[in-house]
Protein backbone atom coordinates (compact mmCIF):
# COMPACT_ATOMS: atom_id res chain seq x y z
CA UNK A 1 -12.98 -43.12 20.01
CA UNK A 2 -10.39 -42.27 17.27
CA UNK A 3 -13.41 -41.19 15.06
CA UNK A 4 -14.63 -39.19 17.34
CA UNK A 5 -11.24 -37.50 18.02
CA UNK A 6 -10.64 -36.84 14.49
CA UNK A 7 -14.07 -35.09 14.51
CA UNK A 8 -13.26 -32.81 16.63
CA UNK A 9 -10.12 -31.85 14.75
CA UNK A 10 -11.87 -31.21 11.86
CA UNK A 11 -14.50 -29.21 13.55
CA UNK A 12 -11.35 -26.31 14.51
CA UNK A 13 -12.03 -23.13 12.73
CA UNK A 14 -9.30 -22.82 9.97
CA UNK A 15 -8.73 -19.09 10.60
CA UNK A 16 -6.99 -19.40 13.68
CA UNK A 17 -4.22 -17.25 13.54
CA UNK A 18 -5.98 -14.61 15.46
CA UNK A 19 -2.54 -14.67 18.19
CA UNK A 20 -0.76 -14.64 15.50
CA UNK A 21 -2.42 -11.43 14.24
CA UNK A 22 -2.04 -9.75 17.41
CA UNK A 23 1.06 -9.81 18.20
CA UNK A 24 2.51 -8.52 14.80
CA UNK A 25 0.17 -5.57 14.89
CA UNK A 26 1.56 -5.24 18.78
CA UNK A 27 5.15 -5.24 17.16
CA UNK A 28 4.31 -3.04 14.48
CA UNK A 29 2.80 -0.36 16.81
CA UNK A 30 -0.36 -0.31 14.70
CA UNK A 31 -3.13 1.88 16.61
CA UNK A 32 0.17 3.57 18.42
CA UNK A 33 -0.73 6.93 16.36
CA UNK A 34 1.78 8.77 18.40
CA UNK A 35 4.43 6.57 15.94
CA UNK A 36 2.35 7.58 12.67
CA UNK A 37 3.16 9.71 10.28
CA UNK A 38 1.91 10.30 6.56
CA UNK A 39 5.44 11.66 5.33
CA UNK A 40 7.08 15.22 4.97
CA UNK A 41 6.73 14.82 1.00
CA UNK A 42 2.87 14.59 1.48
CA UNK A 43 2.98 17.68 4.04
CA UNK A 44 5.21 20.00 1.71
CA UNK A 45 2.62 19.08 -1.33
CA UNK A 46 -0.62 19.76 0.85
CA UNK A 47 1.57 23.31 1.58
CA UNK A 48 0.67 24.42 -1.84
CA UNK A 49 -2.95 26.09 -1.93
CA UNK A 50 -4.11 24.63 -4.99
CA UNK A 51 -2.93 20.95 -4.49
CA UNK A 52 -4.51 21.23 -0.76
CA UNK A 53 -8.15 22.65 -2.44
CA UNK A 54 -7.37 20.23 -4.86
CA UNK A 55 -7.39 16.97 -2.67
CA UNK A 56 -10.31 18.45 -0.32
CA UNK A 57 -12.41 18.52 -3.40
CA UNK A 58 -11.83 14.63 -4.29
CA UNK A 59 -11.41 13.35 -1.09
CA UNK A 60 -14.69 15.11 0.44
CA UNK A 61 -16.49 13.61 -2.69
CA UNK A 62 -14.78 9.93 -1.65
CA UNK A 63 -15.31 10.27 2.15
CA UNK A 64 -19.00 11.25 1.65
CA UNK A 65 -20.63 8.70 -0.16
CA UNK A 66 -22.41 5.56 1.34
CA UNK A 67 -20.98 1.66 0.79
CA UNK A 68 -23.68 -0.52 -0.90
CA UNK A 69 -24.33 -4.38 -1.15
CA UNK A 70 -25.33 -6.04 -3.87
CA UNK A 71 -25.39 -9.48 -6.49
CA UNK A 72 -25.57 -10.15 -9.44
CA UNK A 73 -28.12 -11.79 -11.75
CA UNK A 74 -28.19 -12.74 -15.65
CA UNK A 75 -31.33 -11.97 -16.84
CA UNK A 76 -30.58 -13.53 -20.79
CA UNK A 77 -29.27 -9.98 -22.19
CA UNK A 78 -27.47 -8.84 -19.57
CA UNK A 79 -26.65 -8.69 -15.50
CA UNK A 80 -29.76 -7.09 -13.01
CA UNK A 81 -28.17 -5.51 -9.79
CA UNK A 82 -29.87 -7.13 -6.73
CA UNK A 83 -29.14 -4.62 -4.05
CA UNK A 84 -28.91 -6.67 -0.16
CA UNK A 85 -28.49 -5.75 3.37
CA UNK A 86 -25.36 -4.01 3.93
CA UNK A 87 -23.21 -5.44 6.44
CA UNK A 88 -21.64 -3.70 9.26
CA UNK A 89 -17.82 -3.28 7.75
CA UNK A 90 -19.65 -1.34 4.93
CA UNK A 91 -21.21 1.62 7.05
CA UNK A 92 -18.05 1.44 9.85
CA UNK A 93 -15.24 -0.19 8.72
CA UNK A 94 -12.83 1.26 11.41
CA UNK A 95 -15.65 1.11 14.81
CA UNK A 96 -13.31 3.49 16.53
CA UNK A 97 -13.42 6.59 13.65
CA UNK A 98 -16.15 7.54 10.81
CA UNK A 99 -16.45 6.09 7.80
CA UNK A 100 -15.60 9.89 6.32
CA UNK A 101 -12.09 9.34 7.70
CA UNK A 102 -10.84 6.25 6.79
CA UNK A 103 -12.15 5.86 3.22
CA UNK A 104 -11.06 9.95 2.71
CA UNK A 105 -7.42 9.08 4.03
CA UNK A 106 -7.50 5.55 1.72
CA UNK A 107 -8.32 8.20 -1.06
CA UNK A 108 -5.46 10.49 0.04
CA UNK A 109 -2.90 8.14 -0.20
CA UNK A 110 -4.22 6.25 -3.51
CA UNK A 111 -3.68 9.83 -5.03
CA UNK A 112 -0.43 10.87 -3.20
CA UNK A 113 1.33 7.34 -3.30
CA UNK A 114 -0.68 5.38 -6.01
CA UNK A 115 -1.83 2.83 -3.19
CA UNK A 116 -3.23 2.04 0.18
CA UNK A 117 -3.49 -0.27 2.99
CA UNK A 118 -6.05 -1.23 5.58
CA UNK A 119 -5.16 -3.50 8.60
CA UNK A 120 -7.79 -6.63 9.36
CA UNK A 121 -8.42 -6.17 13.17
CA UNK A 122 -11.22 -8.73 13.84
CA UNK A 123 -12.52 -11.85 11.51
CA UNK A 124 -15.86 -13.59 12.05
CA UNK A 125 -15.19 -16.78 13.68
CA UNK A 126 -17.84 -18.54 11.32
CA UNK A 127 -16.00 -17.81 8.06
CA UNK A 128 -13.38 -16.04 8.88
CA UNK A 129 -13.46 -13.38 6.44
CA UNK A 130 -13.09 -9.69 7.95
CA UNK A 131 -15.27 -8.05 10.34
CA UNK A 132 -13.28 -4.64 10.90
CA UNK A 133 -9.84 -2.64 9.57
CA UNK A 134 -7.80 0.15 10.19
CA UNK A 135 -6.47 2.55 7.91
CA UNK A 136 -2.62 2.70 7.39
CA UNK A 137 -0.69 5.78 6.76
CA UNK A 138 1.26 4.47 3.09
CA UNK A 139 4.45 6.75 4.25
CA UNK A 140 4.83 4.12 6.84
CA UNK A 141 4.21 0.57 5.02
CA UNK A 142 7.25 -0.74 3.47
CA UNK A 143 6.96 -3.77 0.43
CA UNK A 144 10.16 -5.39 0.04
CA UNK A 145 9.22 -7.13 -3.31
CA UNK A 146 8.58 -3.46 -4.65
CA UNK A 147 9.72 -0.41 -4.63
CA UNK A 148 7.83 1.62 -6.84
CA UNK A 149 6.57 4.75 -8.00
CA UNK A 150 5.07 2.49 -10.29
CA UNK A 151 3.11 -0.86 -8.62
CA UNK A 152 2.39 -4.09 -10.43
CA UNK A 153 0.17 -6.14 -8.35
CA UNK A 154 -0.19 -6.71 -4.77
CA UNK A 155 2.91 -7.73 -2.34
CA UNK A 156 3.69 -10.57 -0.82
CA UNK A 157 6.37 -9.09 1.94
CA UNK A 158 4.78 -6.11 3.75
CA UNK A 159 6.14 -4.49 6.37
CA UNK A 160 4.35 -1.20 8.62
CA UNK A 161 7.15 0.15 10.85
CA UNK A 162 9.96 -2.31 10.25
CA UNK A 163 8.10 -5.70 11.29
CA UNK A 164 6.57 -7.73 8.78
CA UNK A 165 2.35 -8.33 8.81
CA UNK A 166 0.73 -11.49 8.09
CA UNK A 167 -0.09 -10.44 3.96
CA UNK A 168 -3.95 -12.14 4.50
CA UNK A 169 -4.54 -9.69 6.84
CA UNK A 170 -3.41 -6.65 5.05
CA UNK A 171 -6.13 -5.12 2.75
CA UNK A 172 -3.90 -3.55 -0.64
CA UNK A 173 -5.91 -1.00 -2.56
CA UNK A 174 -3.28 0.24 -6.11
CA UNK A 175 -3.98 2.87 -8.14
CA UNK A 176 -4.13 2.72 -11.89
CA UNK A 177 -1.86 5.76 -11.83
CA UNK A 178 0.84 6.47 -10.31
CA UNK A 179 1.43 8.46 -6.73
CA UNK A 180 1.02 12.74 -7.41
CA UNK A 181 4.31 13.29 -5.50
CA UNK A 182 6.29 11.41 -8.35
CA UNK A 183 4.04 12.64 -11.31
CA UNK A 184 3.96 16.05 -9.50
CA UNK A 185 7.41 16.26 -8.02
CA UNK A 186 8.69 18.85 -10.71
CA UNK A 187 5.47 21.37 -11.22
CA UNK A 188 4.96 20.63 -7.01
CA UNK A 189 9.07 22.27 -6.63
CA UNK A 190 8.21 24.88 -8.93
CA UNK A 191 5.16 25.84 -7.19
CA UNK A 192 6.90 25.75 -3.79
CA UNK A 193 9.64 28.12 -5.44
CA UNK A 194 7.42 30.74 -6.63
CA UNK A 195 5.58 31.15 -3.21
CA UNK A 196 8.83 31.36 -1.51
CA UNK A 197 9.87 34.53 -4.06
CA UNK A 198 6.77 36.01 -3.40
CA UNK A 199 7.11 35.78 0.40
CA UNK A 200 10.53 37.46 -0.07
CA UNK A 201 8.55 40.73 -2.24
CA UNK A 202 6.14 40.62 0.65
CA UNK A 203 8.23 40.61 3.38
CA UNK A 204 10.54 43.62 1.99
CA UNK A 205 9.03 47.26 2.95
CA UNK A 206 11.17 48.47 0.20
CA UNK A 207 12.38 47.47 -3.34
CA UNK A 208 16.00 45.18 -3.25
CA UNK A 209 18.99 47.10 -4.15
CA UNK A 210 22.15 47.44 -3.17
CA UNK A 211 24.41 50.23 -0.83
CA UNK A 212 26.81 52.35 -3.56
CA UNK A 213 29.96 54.53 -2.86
CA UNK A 214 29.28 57.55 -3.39
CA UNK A 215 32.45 59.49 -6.00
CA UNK A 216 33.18 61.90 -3.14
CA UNK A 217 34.01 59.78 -0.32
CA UNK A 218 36.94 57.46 0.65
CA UNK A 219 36.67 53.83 -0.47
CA UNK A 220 35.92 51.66 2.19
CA UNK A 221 37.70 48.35 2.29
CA UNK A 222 36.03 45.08 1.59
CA UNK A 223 35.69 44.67 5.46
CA UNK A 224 33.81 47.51 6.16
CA UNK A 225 31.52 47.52 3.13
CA UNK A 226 30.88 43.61 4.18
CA UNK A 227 29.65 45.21 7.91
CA UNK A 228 27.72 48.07 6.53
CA UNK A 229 25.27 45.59 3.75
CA UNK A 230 24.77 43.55 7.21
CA UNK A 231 23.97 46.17 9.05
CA UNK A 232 21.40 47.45 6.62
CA UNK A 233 20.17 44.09 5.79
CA UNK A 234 19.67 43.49 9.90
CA UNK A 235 17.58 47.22 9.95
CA UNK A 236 15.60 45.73 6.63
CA UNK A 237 14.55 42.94 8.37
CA UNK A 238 13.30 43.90 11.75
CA UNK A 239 11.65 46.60 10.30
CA UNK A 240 14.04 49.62 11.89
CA UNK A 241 14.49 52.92 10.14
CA UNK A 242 17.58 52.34 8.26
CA UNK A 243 19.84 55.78 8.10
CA UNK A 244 22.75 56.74 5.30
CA UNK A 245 25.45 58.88 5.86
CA UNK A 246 26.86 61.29 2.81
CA UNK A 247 29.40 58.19 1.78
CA UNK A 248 26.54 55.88 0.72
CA UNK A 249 23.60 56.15 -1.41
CA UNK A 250 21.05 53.02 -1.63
CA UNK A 251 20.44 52.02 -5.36
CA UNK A 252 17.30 49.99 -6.18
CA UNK A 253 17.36 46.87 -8.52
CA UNK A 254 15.02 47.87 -11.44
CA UNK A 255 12.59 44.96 -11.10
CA UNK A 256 9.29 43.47 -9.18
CA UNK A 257 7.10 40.93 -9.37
CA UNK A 258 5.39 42.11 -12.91
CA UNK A 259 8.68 42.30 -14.88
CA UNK A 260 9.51 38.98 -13.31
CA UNK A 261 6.64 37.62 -14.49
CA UNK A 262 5.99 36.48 -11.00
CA UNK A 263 2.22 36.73 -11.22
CA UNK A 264 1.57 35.00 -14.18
CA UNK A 265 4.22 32.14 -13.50
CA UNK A 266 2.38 31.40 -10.48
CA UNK A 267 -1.02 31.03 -12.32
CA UNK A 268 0.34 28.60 -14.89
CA UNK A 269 1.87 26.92 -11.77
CA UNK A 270 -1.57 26.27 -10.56
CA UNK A 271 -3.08 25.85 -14.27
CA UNK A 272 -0.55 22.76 -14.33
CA UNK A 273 -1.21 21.08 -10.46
CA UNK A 274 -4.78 20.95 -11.35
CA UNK A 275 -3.36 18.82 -14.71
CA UNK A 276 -1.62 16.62 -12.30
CA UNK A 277 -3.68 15.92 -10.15
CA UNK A 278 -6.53 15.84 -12.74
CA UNK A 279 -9.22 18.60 -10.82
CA UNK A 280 -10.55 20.49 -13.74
CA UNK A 281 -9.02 24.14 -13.46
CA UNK A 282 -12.51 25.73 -13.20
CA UNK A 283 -13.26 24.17 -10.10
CA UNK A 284 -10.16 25.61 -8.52
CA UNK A 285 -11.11 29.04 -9.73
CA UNK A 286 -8.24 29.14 -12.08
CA UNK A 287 -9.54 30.98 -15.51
CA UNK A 288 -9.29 29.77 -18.74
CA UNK A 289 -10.22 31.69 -21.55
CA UNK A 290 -13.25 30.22 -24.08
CA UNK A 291 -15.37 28.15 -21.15
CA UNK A 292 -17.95 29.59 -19.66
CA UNK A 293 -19.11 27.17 -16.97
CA UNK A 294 -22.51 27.77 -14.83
CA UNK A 295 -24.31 24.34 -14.04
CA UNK A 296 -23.78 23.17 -10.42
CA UNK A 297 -24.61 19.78 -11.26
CA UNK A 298 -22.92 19.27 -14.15
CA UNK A 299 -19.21 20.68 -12.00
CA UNK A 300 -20.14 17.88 -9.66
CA UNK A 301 -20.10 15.09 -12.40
CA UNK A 302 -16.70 16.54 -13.81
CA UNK A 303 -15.51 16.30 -9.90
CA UNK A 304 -16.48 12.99 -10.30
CA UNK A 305 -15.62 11.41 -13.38
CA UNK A 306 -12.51 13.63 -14.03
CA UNK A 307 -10.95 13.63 -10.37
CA UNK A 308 -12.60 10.90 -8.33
CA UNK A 309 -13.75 7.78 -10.05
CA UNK A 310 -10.45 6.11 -10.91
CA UNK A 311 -9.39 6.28 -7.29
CA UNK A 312 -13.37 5.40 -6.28
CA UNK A 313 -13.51 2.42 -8.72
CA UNK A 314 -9.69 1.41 -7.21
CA UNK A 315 -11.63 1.30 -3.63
CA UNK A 316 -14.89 -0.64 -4.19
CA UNK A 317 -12.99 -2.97 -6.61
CA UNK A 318 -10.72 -3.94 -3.45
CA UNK A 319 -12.96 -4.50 -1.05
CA UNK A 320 -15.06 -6.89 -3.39
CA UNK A 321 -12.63 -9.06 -3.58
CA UNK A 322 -12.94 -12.75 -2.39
CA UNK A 323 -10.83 -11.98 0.49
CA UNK A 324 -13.54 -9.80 1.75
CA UNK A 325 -16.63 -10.91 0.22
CA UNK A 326 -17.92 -14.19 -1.12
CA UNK A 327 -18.28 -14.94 -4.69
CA UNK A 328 -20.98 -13.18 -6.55
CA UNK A 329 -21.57 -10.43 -4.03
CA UNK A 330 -20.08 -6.91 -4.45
CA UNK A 331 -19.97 -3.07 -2.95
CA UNK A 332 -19.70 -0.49 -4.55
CA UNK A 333 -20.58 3.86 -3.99
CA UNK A 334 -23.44 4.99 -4.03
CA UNK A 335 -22.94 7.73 -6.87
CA UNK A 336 -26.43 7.92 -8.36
CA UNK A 337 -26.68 11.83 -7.96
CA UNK A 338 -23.85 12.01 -8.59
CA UNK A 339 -24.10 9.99 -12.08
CA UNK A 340 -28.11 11.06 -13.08
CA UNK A 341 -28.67 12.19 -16.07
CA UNK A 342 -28.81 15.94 -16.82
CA UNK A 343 -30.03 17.59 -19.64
CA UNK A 344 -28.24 20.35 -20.33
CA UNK A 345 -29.34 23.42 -22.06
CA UNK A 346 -26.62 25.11 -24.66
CA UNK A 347 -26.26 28.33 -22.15
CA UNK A 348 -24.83 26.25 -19.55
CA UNK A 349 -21.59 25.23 -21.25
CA UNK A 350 -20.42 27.36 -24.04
CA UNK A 351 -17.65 28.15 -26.01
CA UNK A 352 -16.63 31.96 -26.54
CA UNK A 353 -14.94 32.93 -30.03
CA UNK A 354 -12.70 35.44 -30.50
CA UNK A 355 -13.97 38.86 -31.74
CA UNK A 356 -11.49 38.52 -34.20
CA UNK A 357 -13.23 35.50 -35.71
CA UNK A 358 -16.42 37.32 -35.96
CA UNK A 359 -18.17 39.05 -38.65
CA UNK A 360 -18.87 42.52 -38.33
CA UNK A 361 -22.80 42.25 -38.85
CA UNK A 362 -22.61 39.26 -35.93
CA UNK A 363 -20.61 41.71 -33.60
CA UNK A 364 -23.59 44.34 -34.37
CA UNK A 365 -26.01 42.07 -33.51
C-alpha cells in the first residue's frame, strides 16, 4: 500500500501554485484598471505632436503583425525554419482584449521605459507552462533589485502596486536601449517649452508691451501703476476692449515669434525627437534638405528596421524563452512584406547637390 501511496504523490502536477497565483494578483489589484495608470511622464511626452505620431507609427507597425510558430532544423550548412501550428497564446494572448492592444502597449512601454511586463493568468495543467497573460502598465511595476534607467537582466523581486508577484509568473520583456523619457527627458522639456511660448503669441490679440507714463502727467505711485498693468492685463485676457486715458500710452516690445527664432527652434525640436526616438524625420514630415524620398515600400522597411525591430526582436525573443516554450521551438513576427526584397530604381532615393557645386554646362542642361 505504501507503493501505491507514493504513486500517487508523484503523480501531483508540479505547477501547483495556481492559489498561490491568485491571490497575489487579488492583492495586487491586477485586472482592477480603475487602479492603473501608465504615468504622468508618459502622458506629458505623448503631449508633444511629434513624439505622439512618432509612437503611433512604431507601435501600429508592432500591434499589427501576426505571431508565428516554428523549429528549427540543421540541414549540414545551416538551420531550415519548420513553420507549426500556432497555439492559442500566439493569436490572443490576453482572451479578454486584441492581440493589437496588448503587444502595441508591450511596445509602448519597451520604448518609453526600456521594458515590459505581462502577468501569467492561466497555465496548462499538463505542463504547466502558460496558457494566457495580461499586459502590465511599467509605471506601475516596481523591481526592488533595480532601479534603473538602465536594466541588466531580469528581476528577481517584482512588485505591481506595492505587493510582491510570484517572479515565474511574471513575463519580463528589456529593451536593448534605454526608456525615451530618460534619453528624451531634455529635447522632450524643450519641446514642451516652445509649445507653451507659442500658446502665449497665440493667445495674445496684440503684441506684449508694457503701459508708459506719459512726460505730461503726474507720476503715479508704485501702487497705482501695480493696479493699472492688472487691470490691463485682466482686459488682455478676456478679450475686453482695453481703454487709455491721456496719462498712459501702451509701448510694444519689439519682438515676435520670427526674431525669436520661435519657428525654426521648434522644427529642430522635432528634427531631434525623431533622433530620439529613432523615426526617420521624413516619415514625420519634418524636411531635410538633400533627400528626396518617394517609394512607399521602401518608408515601410525604414519604419521597420530603423524604429521597430529592436523593440520587435526584444518581444519575440521573450516569449521564446523556455519559460514559455519548449526547447527548440520559437515565435517570432511575421515581417515578410515587410522585409521582401525591393529593387529600387535610382529616382526613388536621391541625393540633391547644391547648385553651387554644379558646373555651369550641367545647370544648362
Amino acid at each position: 500500500m505504501a507503493l501505491f501511496a507514493s504513486k500517487k504523490q508523484n503523480a501531483t502536477p508540479a505547477f501547483a501554485h495556481e492559489p498561490l497565483q491568485a491571490a497575489a494578483g487579488s492583492a495586487a489589484q491586477i485586472g482592477q484598471f480603475y487602479t492603473y495608470t501608465v504615468g504622468a511622464g508618459a502622458e506629458l511626452a505623448l503631449s508633444v505632436p511629434t513624439v505622439s505620431r512618432a509612437t503611433q507609427m512604431i507601435i501600429s507597425l508592432v500591434g499589427s503583425l501576426p505571431l508565428r510558430h516554428y523549429t528549427r532544423q540543421w540541414t549540414g550548412e545551416r538551420y531550415e525554419k519548420i513553420f507549426l501550428e500556432t497555439e492559442s497564446w500566439m493569436d490572443l494572448p490576453d482572451p479578454t482584449v486584441t492581440r493589437n492592444f496588448i503587444m502595441s502597449n508591450t511596445c509602448m512601454d519597451l520604448m518609453m521605459r526600456g521594458r515590459a511586463f505581462w502577468y501569467v493568468t492561466s497555465r496548462s495543467s499538463a505542463t504547466g507552462r502558460p496558457l494566457s497573460f495580461q499586459w502590465l502598465p511599467c509605471e506601475m511595476v516596481e523591481t526592488l533589485d533595480q532601479n534603473g534607467p538602465q536594466y541588466f537582466g531580469k528581476s528577481d523581486q517584482v512588485n505591481f502596486n506595492g505587493v510582491a508577484l510570484p517572479t515565474q509568473d511574471v513575463v519580463q520583456f528589456l529593451a536593448p536601449v534605454q526608456g525615451f523619457l530618460w534619453t528624451g527627458r531634455r529635447v522632450i522639456e524643450t519641446a514642451l517649452k516652445l509649445d507653451r511660448s507659442a500658446e502665449r503669441f497665440a493667445s495674445n490679440e496684440i503684441v506684449a508691451g508694457y503701459l508708459q507714463q506719459t512726460d505730461s502727467s503726474e507720476p503715479l505711485d508704485a501702487e497705482s501703476l501695480g493696479e493699472l498693468a492688472a487691470a490691463w492685463s485682466n482686459a488682455r485676457r478676456v478679450n475686453a476692449v482695453g481703454a487709455l486715458n491721456s496719462a498712459v500710452k501702451y509701448e510694444q516690445f519689439d519682438t515676435d515669434p520670427s526674431k525669436m527664432q520661435l519657428v525654426e527652434a521648434r522644427n529642430f525640436s522635432a528634427l531631434e525627437l525623431s533622433r530620439a526616438i529613432g523615426v526617420p524625420a521624413y516619415l514625420l514630415g519634418i524636411g531635410i534638405s538633400g533627400y528626396n524620398y518617394s517609394n512607399a515600400t521602401q518608408a515601410k522597411q525604414d519604419l521597420y528596421l530603423l524604429g521597430a525591430k529592436l523593440y520587435m526582436d526584444a518581444i519575440q525573443e521573450t516569449l521564446s524563452g523556455l519559460d514559455i516554450l519548449p526547447r527548440n521551438r520559437f515565435v517570432e513576427f511575421d515581417t515578410d512584406g515587410l522585409i521582401a526584397d525591393v529593387e529600387m530604381d535610382h529616382t526613388d532615393i536621391s541625393i540633391e547637390e547644391p547648385a553651387s557645386s554644379r558646373t555651369s554646362q550641367e545647370i544648362d542642361s
